[in-house]
N, C-alpha and C. Protein backbone atom coordinates (compact mmCIF):
# COMPACT_ATOMS: atom_id res chain seq x y z
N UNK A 1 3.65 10.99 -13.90
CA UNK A 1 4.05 9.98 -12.96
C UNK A 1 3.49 8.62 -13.36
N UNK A 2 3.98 7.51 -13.20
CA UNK A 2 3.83 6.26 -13.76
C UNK A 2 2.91 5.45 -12.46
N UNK A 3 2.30 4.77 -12.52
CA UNK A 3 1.43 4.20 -11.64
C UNK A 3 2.23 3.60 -10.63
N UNK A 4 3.17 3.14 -11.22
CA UNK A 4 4.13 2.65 -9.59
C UNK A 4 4.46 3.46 -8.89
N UNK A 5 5.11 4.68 -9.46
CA UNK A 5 5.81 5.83 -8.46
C UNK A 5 4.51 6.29 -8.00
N UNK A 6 3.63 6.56 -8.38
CA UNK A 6 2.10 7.55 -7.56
C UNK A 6 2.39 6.35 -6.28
N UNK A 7 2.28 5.03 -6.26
CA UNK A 7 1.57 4.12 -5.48
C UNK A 7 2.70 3.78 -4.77
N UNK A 8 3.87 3.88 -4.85
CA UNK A 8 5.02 4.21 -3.93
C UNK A 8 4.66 5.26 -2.94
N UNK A 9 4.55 6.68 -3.66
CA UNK A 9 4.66 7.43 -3.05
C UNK A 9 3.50 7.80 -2.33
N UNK A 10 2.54 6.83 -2.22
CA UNK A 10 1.29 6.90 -1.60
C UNK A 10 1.60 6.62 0.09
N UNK A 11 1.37 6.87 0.65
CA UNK A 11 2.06 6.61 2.45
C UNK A 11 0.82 5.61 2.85
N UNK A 12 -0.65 5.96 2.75
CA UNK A 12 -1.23 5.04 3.02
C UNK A 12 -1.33 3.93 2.54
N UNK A 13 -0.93 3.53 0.89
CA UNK A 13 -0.36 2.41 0.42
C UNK A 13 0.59 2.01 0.89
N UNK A 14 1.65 2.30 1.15
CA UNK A 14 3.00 1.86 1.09
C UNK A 14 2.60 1.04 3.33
N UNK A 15 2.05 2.01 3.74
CA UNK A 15 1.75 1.43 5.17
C UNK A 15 1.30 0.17 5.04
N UNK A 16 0.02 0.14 4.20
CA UNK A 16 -0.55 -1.16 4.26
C UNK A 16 -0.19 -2.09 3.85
N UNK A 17 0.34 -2.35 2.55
CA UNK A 17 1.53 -3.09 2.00
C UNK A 17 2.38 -3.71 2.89
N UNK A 18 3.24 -2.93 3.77
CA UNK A 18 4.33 -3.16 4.39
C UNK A 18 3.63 -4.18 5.89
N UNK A 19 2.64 -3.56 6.14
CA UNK A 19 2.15 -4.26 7.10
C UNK A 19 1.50 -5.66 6.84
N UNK A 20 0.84 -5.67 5.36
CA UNK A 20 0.69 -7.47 5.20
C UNK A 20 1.86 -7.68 4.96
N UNK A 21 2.73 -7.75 3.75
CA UNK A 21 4.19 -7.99 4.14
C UNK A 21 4.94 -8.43 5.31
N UNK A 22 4.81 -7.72 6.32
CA UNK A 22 5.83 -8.10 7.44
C UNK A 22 4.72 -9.11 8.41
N UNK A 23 3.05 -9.01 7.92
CA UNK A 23 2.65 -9.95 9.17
C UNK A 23 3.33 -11.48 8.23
N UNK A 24 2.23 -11.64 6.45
CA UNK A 24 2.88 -12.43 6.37
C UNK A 24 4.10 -13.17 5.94
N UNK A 25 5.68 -12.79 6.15
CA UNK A 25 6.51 -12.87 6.47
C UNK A 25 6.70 -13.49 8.18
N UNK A 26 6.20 -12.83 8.96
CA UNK A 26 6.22 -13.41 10.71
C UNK A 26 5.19 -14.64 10.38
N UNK A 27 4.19 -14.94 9.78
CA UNK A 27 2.73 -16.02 9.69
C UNK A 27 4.10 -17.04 9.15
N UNK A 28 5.03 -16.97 8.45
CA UNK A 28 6.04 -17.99 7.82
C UNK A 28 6.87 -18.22 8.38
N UNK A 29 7.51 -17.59 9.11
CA UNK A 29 8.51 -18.08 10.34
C UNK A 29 7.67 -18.32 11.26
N UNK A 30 6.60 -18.12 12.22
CA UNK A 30 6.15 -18.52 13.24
C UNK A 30 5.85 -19.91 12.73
N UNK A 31 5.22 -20.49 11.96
CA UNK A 31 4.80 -21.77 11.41
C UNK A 31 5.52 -22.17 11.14
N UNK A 32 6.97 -21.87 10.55
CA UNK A 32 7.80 -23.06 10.51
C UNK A 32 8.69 -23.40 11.80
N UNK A 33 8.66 -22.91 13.08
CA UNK A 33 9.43 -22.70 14.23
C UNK A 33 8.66 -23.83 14.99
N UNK A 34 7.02 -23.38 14.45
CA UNK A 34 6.27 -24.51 15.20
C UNK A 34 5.76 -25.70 14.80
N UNK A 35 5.91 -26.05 13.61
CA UNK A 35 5.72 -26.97 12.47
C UNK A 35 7.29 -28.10 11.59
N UNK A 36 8.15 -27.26 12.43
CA UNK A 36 9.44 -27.98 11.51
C UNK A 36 9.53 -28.35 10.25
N UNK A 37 8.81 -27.26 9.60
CA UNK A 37 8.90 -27.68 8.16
C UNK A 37 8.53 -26.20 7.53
N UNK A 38 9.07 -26.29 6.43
CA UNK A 38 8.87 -24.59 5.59
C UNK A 38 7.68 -24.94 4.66
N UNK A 39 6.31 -23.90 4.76
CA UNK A 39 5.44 -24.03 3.59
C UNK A 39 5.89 -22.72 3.08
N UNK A 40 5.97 -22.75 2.06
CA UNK A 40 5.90 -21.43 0.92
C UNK A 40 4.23 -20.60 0.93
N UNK A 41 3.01 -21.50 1.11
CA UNK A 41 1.56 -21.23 0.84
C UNK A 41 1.42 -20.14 2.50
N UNK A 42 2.76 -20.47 2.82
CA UNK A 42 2.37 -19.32 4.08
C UNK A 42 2.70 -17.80 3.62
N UNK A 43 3.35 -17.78 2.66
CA UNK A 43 3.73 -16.50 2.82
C UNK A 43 2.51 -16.26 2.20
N UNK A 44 1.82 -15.91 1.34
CA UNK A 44 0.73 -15.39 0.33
C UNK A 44 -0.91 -15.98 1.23
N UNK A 45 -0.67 -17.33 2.14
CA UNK A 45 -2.04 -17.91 2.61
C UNK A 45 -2.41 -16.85 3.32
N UNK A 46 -4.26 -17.35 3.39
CA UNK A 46 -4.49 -16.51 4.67
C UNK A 46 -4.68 -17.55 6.03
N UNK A 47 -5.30 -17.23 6.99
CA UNK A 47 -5.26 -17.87 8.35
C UNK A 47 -3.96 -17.46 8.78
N UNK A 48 -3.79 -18.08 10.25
CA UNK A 48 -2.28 -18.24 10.72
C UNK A 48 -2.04 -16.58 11.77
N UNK A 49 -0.97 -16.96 12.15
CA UNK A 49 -0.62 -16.00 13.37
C UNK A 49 0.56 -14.80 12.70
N UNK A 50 0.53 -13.94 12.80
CA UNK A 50 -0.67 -12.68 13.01
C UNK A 50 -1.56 -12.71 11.60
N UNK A 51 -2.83 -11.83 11.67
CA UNK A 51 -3.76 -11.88 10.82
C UNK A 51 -3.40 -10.78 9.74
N UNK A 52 -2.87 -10.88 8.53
CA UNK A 52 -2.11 -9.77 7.73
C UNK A 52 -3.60 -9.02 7.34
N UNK A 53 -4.72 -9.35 7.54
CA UNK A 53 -5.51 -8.64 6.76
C UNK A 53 -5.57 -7.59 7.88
N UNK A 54 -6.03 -7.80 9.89
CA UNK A 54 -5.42 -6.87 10.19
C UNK A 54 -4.68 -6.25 10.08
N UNK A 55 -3.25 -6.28 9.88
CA UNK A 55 -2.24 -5.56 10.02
C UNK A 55 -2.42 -4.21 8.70
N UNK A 56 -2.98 -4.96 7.81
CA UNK A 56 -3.34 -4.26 6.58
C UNK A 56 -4.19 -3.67 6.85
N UNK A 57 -4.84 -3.47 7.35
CA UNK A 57 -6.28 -2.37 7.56
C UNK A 57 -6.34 -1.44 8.80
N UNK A 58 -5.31 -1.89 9.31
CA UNK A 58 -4.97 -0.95 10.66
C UNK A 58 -3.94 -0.35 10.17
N UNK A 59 -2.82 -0.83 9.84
CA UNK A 59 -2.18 0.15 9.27
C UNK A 59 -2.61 1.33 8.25
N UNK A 60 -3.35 0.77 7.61
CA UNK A 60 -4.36 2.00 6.60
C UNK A 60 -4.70 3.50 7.47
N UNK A 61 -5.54 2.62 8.75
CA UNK A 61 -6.34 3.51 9.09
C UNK A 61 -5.36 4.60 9.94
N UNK A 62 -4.45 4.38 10.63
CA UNK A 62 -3.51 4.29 11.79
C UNK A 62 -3.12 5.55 10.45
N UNK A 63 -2.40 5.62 9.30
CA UNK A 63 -1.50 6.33 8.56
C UNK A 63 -2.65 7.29 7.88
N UNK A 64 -4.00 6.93 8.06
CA UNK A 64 -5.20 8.16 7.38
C UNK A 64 -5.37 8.74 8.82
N UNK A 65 -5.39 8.24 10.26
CA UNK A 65 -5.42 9.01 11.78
C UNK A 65 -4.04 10.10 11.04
N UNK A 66 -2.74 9.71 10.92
CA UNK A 66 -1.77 10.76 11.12
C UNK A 66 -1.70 11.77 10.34
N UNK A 67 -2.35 11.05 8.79
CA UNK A 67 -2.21 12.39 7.90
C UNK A 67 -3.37 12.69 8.01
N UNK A 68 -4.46 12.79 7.81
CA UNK A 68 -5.81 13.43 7.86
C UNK A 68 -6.78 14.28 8.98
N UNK A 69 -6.24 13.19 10.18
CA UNK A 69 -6.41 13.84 11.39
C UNK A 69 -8.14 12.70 11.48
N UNK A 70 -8.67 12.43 12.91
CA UNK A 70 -9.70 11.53 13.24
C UNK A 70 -10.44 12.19 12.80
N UNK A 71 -10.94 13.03 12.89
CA UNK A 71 -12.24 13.46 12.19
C UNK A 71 -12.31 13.63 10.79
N UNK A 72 -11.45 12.99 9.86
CA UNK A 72 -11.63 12.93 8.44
C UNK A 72 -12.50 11.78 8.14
N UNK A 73 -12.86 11.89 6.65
CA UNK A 73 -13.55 10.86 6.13
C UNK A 73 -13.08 9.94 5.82
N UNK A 74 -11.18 10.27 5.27
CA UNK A 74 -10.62 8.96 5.08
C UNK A 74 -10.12 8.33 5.68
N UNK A 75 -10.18 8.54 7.70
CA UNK A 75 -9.75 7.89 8.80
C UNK A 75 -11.33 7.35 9.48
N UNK A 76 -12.31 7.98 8.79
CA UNK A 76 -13.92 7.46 9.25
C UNK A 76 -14.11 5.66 8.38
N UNK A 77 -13.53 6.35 7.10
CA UNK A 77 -13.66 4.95 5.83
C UNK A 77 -12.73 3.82 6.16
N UNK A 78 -11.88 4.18 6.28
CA UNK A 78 -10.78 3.12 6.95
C UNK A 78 -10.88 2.67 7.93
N UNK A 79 -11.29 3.14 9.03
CA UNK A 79 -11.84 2.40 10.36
C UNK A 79 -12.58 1.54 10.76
N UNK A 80 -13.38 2.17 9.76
CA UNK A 80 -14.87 1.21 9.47
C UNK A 80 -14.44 -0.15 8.75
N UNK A 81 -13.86 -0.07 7.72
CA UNK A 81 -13.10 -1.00 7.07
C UNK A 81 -12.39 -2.37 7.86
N UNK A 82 -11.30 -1.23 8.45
CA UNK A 82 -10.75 -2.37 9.39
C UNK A 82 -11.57 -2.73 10.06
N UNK A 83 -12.40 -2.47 10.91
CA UNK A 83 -13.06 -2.52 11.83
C UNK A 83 -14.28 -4.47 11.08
N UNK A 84 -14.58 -3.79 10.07
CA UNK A 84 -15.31 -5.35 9.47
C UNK A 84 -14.58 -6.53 8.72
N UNK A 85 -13.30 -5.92 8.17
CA UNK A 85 -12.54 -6.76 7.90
C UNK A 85 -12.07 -7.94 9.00
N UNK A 86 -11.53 -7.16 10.41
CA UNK A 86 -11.41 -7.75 11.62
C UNK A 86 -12.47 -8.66 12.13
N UNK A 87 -13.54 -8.13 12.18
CA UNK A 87 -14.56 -8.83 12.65
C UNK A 87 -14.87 -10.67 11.48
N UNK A 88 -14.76 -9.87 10.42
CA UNK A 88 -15.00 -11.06 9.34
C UNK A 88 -14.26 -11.79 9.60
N UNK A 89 -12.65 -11.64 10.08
CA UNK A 89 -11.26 -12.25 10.20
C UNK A 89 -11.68 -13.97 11.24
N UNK A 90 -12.19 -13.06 12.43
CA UNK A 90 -12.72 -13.31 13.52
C UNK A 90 -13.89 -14.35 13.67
N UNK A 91 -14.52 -14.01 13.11
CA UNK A 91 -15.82 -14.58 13.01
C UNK A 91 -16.01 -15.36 11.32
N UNK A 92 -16.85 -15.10 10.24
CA UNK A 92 -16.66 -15.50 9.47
C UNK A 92 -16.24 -16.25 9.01
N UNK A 93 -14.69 -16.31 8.94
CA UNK A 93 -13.73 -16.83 7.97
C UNK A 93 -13.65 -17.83 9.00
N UNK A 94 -13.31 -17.98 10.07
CA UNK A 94 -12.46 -18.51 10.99
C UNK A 94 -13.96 -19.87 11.23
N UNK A 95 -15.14 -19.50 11.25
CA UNK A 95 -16.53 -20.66 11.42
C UNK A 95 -16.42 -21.21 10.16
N UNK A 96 -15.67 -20.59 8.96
CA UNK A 96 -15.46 -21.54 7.66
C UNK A 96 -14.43 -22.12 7.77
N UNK A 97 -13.32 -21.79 8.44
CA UNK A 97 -12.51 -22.68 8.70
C UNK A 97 -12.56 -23.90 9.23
N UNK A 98 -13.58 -23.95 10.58
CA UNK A 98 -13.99 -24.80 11.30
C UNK A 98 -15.15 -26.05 10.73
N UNK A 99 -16.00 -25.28 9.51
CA UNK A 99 -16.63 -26.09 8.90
C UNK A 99 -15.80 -27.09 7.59
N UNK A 100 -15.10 -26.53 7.35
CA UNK A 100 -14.22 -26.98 6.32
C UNK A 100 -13.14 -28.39 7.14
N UNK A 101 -12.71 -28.46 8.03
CA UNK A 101 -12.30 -29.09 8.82
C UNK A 101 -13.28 -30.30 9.66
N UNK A 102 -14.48 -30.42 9.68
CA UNK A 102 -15.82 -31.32 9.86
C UNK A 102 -16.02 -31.87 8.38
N UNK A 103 -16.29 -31.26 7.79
CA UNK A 103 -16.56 -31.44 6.19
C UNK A 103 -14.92 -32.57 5.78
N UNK A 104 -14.06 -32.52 5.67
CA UNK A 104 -13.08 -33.09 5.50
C UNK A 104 -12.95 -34.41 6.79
N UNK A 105 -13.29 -34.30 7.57
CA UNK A 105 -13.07 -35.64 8.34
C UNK A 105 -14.02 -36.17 7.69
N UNK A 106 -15.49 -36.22 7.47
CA UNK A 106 -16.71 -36.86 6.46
C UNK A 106 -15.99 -37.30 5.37
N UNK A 107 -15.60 -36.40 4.87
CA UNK A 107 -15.07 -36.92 3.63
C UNK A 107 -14.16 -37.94 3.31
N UNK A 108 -12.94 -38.63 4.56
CA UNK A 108 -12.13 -38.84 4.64
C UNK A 108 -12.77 -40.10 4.87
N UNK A 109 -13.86 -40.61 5.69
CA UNK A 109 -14.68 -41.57 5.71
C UNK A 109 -15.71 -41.87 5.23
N UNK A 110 -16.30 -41.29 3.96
CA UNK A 110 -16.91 -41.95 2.97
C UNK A 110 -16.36 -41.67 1.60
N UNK A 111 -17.29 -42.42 0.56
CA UNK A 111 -17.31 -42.33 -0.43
C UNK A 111 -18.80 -42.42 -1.01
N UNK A 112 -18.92 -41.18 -1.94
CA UNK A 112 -20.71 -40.89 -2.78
C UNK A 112 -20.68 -41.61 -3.38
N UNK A 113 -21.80 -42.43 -3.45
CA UNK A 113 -22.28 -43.05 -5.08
C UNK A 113 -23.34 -42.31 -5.77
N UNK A 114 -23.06 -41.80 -7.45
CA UNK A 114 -24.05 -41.45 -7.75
C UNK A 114 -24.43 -42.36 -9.01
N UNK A 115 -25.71 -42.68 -9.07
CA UNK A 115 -26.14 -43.46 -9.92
C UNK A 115 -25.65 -44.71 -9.95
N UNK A 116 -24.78 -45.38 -9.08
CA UNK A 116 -24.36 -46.51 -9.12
C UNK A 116 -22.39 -46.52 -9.20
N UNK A 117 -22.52 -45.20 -9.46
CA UNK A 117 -21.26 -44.64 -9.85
C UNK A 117 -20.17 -44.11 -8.71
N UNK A 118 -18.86 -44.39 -8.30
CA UNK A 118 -18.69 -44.25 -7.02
C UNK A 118 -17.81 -42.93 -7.29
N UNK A 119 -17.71 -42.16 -6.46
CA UNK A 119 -17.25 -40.45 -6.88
C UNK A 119 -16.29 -40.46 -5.39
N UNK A 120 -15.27 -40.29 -5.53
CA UNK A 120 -13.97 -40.45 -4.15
C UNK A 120 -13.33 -38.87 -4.31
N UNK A 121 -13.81 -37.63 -3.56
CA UNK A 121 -13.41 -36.51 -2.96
C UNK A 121 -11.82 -36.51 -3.22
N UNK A 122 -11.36 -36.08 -3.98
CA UNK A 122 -10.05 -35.97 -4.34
C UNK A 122 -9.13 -34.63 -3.50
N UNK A 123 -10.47 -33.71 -3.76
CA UNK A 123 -9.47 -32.48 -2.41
C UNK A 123 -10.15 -31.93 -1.45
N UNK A 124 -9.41 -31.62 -0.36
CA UNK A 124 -9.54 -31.28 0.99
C UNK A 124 -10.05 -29.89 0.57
N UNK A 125 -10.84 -29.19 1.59
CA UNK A 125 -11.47 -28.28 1.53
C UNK A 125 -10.57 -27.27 2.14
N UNK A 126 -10.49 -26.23 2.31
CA UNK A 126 -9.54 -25.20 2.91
C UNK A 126 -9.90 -24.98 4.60
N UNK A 127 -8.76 -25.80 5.34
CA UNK A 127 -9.16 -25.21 7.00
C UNK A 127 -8.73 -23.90 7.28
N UNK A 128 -7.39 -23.59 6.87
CA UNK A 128 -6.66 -22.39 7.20
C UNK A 128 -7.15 -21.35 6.59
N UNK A 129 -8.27 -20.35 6.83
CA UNK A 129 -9.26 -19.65 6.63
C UNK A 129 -9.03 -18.41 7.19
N UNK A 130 -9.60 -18.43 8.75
CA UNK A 130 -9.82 -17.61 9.35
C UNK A 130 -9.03 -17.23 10.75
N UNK A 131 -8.95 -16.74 11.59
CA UNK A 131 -8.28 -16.34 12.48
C UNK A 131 -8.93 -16.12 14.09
N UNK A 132 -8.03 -17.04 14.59
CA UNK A 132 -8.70 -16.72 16.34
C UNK A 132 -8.56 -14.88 16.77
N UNK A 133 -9.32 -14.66 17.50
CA UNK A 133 -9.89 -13.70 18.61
C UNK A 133 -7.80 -12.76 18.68
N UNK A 134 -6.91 -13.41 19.09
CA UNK A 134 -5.54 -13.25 19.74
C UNK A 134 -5.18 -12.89 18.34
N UNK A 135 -4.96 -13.72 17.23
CA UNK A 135 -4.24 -13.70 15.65
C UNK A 135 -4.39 -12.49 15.15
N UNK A 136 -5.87 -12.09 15.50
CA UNK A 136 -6.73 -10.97 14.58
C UNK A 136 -6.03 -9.71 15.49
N UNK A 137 -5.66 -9.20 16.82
CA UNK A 137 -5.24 -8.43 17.60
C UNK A 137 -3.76 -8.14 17.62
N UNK A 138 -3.23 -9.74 17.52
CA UNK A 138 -1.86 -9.38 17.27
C UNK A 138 -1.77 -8.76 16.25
N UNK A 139 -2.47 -9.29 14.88
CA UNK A 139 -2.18 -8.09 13.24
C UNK A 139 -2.50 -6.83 13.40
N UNK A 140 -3.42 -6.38 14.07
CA UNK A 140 -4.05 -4.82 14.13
C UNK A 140 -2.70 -4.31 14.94
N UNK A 141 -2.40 -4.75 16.09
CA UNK A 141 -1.01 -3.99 16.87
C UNK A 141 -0.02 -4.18 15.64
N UNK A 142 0.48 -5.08 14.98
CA UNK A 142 1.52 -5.09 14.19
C UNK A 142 1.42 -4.10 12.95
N UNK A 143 0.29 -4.00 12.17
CA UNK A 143 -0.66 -3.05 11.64
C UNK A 143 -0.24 -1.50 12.17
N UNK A 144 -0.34 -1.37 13.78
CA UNK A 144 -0.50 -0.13 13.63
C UNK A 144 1.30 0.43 13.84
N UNK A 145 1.90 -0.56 14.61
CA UNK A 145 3.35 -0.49 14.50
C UNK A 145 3.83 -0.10 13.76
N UNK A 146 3.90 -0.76 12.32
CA UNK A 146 4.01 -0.49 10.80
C UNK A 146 3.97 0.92 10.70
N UNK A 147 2.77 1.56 10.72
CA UNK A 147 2.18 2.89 10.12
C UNK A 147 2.85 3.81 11.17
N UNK A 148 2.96 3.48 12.78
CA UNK A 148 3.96 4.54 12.95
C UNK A 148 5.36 4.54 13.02
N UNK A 149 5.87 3.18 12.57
CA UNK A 149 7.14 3.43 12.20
C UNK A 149 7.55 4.39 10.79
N UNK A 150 6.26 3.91 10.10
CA UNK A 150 6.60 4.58 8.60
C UNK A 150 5.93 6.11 8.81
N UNK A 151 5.47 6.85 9.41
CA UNK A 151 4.97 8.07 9.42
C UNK A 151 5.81 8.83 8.86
């Protein structure tokens, strides 16, 4: 078997896949519905509404619950997984988002001199990071949707 067909025919791959896929696919139409304008950096970005890394890690776990059954190790590993991925989503990423966004207004109103030498911040730091509390919940439900549609 060739590495694609194994990883096709993998169900807990193919769940998780499908579930970043379809969040970010929805993260690209919701933003352009509310933005009037199409970014392409949505489909592949992270941040934004729903959180594909949920959807991706719930769906994992959601499709190791159906085939393995809860008391397995590979619905214990995956849970756990999602479970910090989410939290990181949440927390983490989302306070770097927020710092990155302070950091860029500074920037926007000065300019460093070093040595006499004047140095002008050419790029913006990344806001679209992390994910509110709602973003991160909507992906885990969409996440687990996924995995039991595909069961």
């Amino acid at each position: 078997m060739t590495i694609l067909s194994q990883l096709i025919s993998n169900p807990m791959f193919m769940s998780s896949a499908a579930g970043w896929l379809a969040a970010q696919i929805l993260k690209t139409v919701i933003d352009f519905r509310c933005n009037k304008s199409f970014k392409a950096e949505r489909l592949w970005g992270s941040g934004g509404m729903p959180s594909s890394h949920s959807a991706a890690v719930c769906a994992l776990a959601t499709t190791c619950a159906y085939r393995f059954g809860l008391s397995s190790f590979e619905f214990a590993v995956s849970a756990i997984l999602a479970a910090i991925v989410m939290h990181d989503a949440a927390g983490v990423r989302r306070e770097t988002g927020k710092q990155a966004k302070v950091l860029n207004l500074i920037k926007e109103s000065m300019v460093v001199k070093e040595d006499g030498e004047t140095f002008d911040f050419d790029e913006k730091l990344k806001e679209f990071v992390g994910h509110t509390p709602l973003q991160v919940i909507m992906g885990a439900i969409l996440g687990i949707f996924i995995a039991v549609l595909m069961k």
